[in-house]
PDB file of N, CA and C in Angstrom:
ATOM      1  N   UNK A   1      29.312-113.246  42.302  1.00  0.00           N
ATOM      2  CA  UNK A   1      29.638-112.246  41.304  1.00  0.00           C
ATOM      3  C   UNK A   1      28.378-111.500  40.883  1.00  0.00           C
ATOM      4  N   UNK A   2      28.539-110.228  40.431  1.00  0.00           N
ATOM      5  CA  UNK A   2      27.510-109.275  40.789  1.00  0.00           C
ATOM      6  C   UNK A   2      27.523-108.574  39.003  1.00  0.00           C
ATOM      7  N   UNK A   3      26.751-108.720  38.003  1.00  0.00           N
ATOM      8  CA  UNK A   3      27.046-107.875  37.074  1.00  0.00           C
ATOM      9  C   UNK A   3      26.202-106.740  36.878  1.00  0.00           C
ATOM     10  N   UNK A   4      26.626-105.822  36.808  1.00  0.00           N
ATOM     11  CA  UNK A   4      25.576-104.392  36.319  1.00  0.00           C
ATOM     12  C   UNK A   4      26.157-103.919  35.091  1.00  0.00           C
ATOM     13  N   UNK A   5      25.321-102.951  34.795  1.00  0.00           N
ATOM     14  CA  UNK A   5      24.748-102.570  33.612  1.00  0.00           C
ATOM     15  C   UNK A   5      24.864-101.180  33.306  1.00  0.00           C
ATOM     16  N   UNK A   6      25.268-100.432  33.156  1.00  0.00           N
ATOM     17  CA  UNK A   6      24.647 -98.822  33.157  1.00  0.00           C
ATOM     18  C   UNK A   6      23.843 -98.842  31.512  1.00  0.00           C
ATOM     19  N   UNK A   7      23.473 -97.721  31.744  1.00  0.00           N
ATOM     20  CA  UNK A   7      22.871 -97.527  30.267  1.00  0.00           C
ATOM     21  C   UNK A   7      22.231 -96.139  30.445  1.00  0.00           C
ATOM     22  N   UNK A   8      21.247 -95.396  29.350  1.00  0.00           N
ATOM     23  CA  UNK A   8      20.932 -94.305  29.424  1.00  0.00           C
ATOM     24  C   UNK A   8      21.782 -92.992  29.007  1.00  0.00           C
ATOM     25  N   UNK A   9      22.963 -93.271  28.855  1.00  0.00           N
ATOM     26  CA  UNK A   9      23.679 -91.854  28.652  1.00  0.00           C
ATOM     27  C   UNK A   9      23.431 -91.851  27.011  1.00  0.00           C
ATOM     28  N   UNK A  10      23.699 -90.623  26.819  1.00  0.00           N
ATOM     29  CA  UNK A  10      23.848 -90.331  25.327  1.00  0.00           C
ATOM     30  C   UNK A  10      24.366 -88.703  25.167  1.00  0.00           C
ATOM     31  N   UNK A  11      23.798 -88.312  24.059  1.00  0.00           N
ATOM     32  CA  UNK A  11      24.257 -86.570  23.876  1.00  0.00           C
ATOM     33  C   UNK A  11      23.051 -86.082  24.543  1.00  0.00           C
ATOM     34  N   UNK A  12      22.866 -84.590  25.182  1.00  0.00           N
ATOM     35  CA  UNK A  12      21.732 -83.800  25.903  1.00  0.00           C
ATOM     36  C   UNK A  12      22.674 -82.470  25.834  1.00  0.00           C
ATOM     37  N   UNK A  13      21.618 -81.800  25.522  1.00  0.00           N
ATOM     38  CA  UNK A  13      22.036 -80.340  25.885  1.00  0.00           C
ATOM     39  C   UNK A  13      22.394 -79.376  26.722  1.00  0.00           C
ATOM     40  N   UNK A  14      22.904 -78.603  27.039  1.00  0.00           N
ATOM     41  CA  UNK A  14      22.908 -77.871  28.325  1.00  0.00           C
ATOM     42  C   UNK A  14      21.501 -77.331  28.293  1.00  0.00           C
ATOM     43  N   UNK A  15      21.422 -77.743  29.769  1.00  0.00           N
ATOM     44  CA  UNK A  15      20.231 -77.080  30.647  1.00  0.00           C
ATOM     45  C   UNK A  15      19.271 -78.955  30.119  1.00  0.00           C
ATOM     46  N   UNK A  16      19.686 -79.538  29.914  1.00  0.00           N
ATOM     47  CA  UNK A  16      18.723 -80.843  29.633  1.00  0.00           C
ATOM     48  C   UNK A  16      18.857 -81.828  30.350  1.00  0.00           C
ATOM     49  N   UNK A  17      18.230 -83.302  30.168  1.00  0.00           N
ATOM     50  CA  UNK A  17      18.031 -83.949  31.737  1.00  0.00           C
ATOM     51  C   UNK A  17      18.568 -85.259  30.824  1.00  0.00           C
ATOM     52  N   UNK A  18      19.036 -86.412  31.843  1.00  0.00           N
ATOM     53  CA  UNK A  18      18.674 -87.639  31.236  1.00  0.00           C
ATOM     54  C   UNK A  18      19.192 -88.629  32.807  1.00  0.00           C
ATOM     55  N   UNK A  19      18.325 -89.678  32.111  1.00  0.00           N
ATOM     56  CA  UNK A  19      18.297 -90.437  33.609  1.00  0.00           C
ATOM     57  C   UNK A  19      18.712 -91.873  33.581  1.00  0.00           C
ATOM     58  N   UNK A  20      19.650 -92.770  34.435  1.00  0.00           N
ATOM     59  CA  UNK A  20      20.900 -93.582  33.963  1.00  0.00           C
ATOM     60  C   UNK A  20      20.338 -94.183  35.065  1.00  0.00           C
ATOM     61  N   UNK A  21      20.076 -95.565  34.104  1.00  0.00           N
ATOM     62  CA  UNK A  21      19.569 -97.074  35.286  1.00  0.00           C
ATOM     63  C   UNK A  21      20.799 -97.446  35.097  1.00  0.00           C
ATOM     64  N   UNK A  22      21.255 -98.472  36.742  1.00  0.00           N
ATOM     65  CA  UNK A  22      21.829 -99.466  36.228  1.00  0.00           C
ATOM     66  C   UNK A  22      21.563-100.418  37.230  1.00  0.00           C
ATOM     67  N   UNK A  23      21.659-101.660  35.953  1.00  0.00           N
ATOM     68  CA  UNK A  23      20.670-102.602  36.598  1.00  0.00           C
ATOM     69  C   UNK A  23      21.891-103.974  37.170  1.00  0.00           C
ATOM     70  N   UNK A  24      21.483-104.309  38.338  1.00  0.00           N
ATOM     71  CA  UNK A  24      22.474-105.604  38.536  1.00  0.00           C
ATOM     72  C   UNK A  24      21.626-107.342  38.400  1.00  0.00           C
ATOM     73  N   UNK A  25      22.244-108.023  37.989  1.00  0.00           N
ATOM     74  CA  UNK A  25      22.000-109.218  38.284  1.00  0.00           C
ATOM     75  C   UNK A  25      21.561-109.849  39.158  1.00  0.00           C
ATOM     76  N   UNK A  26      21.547-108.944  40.456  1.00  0.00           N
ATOM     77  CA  UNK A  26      20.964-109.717  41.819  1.00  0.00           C
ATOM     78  C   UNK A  26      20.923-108.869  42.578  1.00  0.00           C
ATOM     79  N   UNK A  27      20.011-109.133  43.519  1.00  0.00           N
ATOM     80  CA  UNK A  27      19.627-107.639  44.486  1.00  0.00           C
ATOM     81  C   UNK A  27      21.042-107.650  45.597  1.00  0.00           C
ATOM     82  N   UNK A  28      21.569-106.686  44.871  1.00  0.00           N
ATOM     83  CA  UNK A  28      22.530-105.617  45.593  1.00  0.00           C
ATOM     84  C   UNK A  28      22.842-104.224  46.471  1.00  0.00           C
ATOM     85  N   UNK A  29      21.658-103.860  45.822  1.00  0.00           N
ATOM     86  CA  UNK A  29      21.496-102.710  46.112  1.00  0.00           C
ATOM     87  C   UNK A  29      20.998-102.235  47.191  1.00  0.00           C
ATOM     88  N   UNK A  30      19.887-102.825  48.022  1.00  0.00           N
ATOM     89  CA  UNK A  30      18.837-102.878  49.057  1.00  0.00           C
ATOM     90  C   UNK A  30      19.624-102.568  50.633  1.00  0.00           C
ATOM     91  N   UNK A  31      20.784-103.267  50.623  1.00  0.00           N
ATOM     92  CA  UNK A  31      21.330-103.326  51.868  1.00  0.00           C
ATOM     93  C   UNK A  31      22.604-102.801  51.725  1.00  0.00           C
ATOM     94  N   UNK A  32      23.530-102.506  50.858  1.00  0.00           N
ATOM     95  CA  UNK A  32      24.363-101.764  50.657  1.00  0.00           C
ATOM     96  C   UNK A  32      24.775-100.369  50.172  1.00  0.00           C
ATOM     97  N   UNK A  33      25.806 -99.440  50.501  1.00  0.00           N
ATOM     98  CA  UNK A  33      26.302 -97.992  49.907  1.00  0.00           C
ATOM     99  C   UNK A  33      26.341 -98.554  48.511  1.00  0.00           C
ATOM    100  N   UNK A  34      25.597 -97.289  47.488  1.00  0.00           N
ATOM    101  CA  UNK A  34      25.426 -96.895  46.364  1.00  0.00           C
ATOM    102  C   UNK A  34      26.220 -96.356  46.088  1.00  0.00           C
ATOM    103  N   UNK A  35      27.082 -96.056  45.207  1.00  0.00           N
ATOM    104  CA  UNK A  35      27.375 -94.721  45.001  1.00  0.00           C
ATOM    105  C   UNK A  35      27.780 -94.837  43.468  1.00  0.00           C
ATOM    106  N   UNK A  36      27.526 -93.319  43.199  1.00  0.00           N
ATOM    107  CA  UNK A  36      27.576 -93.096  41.504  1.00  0.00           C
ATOM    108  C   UNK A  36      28.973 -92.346  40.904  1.00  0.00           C
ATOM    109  N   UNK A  37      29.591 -92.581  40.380  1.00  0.00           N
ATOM    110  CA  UNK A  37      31.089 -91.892  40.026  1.00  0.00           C
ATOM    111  C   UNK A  37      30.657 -91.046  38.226  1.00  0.00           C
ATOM    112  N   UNK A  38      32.076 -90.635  37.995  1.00  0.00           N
ATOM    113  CA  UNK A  38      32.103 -90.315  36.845  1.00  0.00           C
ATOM    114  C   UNK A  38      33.027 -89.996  36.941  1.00  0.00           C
ATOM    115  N   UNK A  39      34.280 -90.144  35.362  1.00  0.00           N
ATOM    116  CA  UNK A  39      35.264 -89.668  35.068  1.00  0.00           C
ATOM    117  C   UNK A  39      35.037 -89.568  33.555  1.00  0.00           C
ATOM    118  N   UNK A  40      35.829 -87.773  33.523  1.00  0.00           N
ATOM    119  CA  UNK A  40      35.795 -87.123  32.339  1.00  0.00           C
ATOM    120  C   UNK A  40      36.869 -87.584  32.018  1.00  0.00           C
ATOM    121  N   UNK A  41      37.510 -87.165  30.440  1.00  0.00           N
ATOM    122  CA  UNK A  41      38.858 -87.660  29.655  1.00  0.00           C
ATOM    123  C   UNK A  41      40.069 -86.677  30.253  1.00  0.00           C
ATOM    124  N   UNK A  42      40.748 -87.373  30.789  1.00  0.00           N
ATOM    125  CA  UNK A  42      42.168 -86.943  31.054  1.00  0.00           C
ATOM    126  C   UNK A  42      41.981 -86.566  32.979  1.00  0.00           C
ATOM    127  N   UNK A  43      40.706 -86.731  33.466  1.00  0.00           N
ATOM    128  CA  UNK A  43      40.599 -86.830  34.676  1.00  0.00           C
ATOM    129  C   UNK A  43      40.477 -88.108  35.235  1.00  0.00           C
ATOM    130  N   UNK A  44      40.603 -88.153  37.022  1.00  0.00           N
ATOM    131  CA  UNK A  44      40.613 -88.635  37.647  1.00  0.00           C
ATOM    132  C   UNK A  44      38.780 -89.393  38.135  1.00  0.00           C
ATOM    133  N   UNK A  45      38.491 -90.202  38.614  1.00  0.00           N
ATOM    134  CA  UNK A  45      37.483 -90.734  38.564  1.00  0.00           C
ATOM    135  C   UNK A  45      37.000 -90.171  40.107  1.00  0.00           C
ATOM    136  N   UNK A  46      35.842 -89.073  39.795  1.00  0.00           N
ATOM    137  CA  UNK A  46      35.164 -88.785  41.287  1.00  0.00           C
ATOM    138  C   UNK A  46      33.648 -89.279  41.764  1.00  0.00           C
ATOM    139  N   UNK A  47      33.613 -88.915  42.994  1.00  0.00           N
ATOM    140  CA  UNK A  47      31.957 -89.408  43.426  1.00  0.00           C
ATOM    141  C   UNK A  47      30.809 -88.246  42.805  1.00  0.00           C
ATOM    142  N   UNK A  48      30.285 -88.708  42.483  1.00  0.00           N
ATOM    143  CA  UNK A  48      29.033 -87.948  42.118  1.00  0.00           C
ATOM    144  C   UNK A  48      28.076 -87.904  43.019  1.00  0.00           C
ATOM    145  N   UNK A  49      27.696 -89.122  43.577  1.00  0.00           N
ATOM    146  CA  UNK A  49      26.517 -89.336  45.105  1.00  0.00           C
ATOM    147  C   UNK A  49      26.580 -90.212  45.423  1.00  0.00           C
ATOM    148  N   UNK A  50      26.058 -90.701  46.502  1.00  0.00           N
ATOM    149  CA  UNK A  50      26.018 -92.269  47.440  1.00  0.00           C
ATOM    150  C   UNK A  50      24.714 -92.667  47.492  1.00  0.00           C
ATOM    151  N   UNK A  51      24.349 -93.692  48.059  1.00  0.00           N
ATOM    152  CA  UNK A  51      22.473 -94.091  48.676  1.00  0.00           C
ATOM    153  C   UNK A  51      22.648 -95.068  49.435  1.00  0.00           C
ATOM    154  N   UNK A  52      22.575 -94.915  50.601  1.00  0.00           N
ATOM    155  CA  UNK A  52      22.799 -96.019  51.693  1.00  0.00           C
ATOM    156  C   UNK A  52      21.187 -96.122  52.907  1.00  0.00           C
ATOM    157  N   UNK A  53      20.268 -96.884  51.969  1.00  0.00           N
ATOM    158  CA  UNK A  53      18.677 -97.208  52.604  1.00  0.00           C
ATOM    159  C   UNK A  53      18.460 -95.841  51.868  1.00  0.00           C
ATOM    160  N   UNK A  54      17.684 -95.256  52.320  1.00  0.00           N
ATOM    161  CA  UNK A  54      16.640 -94.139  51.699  1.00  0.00           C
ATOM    162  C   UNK A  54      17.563 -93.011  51.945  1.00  0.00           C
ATOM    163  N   UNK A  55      18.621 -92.878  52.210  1.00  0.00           N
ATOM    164  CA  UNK A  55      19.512 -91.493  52.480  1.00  0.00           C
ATOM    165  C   UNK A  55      20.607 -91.623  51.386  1.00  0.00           C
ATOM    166  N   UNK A  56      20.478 -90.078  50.705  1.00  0.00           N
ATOM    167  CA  UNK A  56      21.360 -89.457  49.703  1.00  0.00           C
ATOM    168  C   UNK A  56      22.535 -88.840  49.893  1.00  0.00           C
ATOM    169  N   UNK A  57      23.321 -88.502  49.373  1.00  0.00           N
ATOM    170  CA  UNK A  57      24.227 -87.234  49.800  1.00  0.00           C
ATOM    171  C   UNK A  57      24.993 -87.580  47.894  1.00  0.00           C
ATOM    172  N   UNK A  58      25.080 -85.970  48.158  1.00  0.00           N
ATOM    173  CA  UNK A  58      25.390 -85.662  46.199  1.00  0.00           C
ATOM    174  C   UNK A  58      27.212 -84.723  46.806  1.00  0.00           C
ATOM    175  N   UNK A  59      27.306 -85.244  45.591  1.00  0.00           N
ATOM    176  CA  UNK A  59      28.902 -84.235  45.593  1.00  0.00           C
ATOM    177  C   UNK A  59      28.114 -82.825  45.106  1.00  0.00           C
ATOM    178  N   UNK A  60      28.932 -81.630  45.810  1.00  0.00           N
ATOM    179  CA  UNK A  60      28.807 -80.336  45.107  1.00  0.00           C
ATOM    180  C   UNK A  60      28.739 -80.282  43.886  1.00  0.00           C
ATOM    181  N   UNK A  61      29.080 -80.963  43.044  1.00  0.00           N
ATOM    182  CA  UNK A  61      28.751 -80.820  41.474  1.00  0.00           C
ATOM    183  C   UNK A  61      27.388 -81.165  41.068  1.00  0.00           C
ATOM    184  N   UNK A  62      26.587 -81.912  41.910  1.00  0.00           N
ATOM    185  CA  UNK A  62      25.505 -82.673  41.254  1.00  0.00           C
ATOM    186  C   UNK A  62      24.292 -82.374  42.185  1.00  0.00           C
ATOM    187  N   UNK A  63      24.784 -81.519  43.148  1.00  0.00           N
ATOM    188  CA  UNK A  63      23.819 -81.433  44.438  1.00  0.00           C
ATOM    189  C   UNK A  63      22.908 -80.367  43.842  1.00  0.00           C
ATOM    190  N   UNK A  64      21.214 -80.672  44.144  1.00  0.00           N
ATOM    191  CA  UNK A  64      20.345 -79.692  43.629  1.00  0.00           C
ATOM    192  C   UNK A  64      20.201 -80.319  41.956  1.00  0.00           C
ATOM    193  N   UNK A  65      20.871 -80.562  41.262  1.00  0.00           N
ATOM    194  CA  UNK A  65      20.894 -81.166  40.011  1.00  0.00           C
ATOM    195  C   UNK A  65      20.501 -82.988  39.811  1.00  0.00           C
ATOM    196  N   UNK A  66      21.138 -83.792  40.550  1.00  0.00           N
ATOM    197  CA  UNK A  66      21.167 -84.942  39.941  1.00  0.00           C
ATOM    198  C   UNK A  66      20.567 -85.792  41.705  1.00  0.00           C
ATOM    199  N   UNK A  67      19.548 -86.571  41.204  1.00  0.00           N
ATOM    200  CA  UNK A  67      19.036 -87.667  42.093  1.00  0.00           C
ATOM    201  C   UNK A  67      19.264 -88.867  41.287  1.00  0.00           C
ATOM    202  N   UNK A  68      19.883 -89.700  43.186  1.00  0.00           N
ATOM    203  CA  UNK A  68      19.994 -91.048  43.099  1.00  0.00           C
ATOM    204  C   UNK A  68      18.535 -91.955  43.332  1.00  0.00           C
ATOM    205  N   UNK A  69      17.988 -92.677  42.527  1.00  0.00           N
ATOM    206  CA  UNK A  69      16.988 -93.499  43.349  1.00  0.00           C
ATOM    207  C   UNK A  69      16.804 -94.810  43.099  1.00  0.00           C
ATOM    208  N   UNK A  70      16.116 -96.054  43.724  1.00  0.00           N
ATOM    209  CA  UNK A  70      16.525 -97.253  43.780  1.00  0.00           C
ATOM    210  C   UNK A  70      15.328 -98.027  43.152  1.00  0.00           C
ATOM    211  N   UNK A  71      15.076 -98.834  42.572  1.00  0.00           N
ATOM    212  CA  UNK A  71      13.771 -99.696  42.469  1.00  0.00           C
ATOM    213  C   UNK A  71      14.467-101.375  42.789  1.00  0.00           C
ATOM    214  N   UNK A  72      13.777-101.321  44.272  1.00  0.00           N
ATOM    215  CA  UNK A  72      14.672-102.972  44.389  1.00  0.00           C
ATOM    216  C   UNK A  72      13.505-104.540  43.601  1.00  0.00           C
ATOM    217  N   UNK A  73      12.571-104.005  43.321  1.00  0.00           N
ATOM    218  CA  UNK A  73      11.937-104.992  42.476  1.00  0.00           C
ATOM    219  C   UNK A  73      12.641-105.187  41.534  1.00  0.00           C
ATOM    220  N   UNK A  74      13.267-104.377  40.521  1.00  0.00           N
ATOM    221  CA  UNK A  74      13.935-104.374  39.379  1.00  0.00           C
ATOM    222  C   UNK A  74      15.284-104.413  39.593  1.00  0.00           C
ATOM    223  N   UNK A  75      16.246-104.246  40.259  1.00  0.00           N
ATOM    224  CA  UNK A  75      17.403-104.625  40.454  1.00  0.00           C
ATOM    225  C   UNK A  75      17.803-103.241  40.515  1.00  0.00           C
ATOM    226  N   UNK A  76      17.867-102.079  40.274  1.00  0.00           N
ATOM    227  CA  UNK A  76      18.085-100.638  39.752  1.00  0.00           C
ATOM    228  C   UNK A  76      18.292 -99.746  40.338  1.00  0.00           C
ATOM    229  N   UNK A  77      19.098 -99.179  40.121  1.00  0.00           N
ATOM    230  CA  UNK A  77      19.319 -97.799  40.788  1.00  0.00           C
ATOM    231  C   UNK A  77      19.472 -96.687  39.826  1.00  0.00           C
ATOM    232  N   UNK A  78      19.202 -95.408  39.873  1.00  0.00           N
ATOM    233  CA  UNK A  78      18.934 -94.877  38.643  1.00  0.00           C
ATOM    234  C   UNK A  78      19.883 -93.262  38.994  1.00  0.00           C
ATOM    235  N   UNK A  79      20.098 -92.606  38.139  1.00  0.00           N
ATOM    236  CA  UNK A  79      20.942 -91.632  38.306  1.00  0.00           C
ATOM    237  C   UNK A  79      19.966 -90.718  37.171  1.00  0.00           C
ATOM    238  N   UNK A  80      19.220 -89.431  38.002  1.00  0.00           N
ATOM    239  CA  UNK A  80      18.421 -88.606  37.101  1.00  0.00           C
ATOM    240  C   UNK A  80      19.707 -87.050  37.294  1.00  0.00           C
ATOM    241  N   UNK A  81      19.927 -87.007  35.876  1.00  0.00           N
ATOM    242  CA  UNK A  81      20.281 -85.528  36.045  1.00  0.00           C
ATOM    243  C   UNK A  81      19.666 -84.268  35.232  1.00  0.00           C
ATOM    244  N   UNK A  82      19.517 -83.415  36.012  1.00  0.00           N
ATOM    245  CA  UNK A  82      19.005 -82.376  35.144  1.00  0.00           C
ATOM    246  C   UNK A  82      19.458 -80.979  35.246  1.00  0.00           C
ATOM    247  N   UNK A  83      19.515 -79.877  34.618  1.00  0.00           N
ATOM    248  CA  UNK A  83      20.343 -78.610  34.695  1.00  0.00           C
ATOM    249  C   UNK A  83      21.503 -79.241  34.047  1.00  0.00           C
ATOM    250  N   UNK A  84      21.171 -79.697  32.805  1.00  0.00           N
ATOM    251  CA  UNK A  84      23.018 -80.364  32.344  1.00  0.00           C
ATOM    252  C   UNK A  84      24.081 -79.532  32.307  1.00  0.00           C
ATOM    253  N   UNK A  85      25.383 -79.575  32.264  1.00  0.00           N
ATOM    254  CA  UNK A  85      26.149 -78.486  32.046  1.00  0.00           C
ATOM    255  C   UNK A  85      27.243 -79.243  31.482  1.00  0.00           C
ATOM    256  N   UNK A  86      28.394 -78.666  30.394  1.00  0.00           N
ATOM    257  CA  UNK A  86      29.064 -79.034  29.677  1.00  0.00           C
ATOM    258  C   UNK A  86      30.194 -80.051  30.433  1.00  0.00           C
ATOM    259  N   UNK A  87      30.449 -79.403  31.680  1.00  0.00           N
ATOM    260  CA  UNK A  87      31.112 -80.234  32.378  1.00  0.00           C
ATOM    261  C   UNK A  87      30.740 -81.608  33.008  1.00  0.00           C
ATOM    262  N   UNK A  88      29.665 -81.779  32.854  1.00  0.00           N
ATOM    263  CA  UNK A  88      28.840 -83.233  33.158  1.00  0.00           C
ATOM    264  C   UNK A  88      29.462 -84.066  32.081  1.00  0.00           C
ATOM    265  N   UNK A  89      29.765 -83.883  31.076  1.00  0.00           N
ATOM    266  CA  UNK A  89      30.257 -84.698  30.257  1.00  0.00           C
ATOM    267  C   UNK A  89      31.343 -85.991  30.813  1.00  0.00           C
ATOM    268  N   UNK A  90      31.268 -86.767  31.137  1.00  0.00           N
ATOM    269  CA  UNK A  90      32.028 -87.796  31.492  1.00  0.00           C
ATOM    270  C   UNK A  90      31.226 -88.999  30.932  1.00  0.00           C
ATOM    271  N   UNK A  91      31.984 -90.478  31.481  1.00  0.00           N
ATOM    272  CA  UNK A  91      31.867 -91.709  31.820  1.00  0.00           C
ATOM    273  C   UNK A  91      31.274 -91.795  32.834  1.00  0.00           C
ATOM    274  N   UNK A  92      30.041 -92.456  33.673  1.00  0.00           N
ATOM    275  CA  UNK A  92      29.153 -92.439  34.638  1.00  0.00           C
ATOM    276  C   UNK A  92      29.071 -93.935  34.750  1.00  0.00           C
ATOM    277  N   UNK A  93      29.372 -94.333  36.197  1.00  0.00           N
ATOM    278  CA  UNK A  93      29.225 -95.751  37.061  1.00  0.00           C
ATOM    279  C   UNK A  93      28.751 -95.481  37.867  1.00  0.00           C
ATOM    280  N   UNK A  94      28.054 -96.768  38.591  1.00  0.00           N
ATOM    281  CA  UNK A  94      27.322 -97.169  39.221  1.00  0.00           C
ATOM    282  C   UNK A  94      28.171 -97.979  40.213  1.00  0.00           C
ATOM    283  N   UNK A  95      28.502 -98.163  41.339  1.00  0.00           N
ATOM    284  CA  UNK A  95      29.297 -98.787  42.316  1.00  0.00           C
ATOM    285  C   UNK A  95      29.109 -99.187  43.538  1.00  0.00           C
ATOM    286  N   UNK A  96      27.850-100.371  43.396  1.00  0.00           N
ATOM    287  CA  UNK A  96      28.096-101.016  44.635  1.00  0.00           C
ATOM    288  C   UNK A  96      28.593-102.051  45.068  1.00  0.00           C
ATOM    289  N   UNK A  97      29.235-101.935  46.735  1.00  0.00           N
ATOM    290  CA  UNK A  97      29.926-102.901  47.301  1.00  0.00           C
ATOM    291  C   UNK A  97      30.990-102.797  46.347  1.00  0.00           C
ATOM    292  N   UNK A  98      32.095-104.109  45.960  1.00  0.00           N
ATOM    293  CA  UNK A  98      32.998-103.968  45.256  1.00  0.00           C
ATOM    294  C   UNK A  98      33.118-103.809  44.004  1.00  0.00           C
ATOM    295  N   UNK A  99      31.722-103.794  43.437  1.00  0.00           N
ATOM    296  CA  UNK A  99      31.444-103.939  41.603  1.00  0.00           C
ATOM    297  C   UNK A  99      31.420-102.657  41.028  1.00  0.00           C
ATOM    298  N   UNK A 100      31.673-102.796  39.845  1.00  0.00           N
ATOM    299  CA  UNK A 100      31.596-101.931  39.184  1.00  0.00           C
ATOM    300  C   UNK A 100      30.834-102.168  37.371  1.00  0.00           C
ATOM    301  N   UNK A 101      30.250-101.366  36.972  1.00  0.00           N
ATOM    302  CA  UNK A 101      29.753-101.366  35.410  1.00  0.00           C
ATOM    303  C   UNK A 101      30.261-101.161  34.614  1.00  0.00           C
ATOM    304  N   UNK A 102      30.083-100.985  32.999  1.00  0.00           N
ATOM    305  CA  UNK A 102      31.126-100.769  32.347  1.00  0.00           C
ATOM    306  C   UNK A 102      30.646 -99.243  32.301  1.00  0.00           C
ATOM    307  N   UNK A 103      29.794 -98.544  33.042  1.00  0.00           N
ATOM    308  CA  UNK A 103      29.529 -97.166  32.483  1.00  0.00           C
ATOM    309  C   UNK A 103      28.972 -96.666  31.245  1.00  0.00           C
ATOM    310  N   UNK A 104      28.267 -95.834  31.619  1.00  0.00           N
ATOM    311  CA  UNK A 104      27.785 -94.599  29.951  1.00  0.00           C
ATOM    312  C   UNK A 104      27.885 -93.744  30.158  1.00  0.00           C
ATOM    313  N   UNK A 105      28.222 -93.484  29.129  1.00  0.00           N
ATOM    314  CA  UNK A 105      28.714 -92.023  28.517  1.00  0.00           C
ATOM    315  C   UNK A 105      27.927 -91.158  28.287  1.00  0.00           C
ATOM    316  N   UNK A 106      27.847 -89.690  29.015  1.00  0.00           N
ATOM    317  CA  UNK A 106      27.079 -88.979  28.895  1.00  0.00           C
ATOM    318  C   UNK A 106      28.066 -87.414  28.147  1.00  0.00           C
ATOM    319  N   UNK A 107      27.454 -86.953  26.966  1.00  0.00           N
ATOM    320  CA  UNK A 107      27.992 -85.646  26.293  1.00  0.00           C
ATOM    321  C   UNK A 107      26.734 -84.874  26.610  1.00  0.00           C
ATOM    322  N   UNK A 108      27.215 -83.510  27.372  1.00  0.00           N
ATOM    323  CA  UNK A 108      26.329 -82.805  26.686  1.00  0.00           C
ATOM    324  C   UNK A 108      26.985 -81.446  26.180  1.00  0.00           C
ATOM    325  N   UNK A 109      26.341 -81.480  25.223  1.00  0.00           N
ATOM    326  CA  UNK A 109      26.843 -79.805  24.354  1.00  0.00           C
ATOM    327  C   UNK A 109      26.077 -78.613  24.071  1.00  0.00           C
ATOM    328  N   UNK A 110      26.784 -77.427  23.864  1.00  0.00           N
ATOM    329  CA  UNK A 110      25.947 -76.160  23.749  1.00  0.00           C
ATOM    330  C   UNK A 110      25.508 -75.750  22.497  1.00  0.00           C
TER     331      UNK A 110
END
């Protein structure tokens, strides 16, 4: 059993950055697909990006805006976004292999 963590979200402004560790209990991350979700209220839960070894790929929403990156000393994988936009506003997970976090919540407003 695998527990992670998200953390880091809060309120940010449009056009502002903030950057979302989440940390697991045991190295997970190193050899398996990453990938980062988010679901806004009354939507459906989509991919935001993946990280599988040193290779990225971002959904059109986050591409140019938001990097995935890993620190396997620390257990972590981190979700930097920046260029915020109102629609970023969701619930943000972290999802590797079969686990999942409880997510944070990221608002941002104008």
């Amino acid at each position: 059993q695998v527990r992670l963590v998200e953390s880091g979200g809060g309120l940010a402004q449009v056009g502002g950055s903030l950057r979302c560790p989440c940390v697991a209990s045991r190295n997970i991350f190193s050899d398996n697909v990453i990938g980062w979700y988010r679901q806004a209220p009354g939507k459906q839960r989509e991919l935001v990006g993946t990280m599988l070894g040193g290779h990225t790929n971002y959904a059109d929403s986050g591409k140019g805006r938001f990097t995935i990156s890993r620190d396997n000393a620390k257990n972590t994988v981190y979700l930097k976004m920046n260029s915020l936009k109102a629609e970023d506003t969701a619930v943000y997970f972290c999802h590797p292999e079969v686990y999942w976090g409880q997510g944070t919540q990221v608002t941002v407003s104008s």
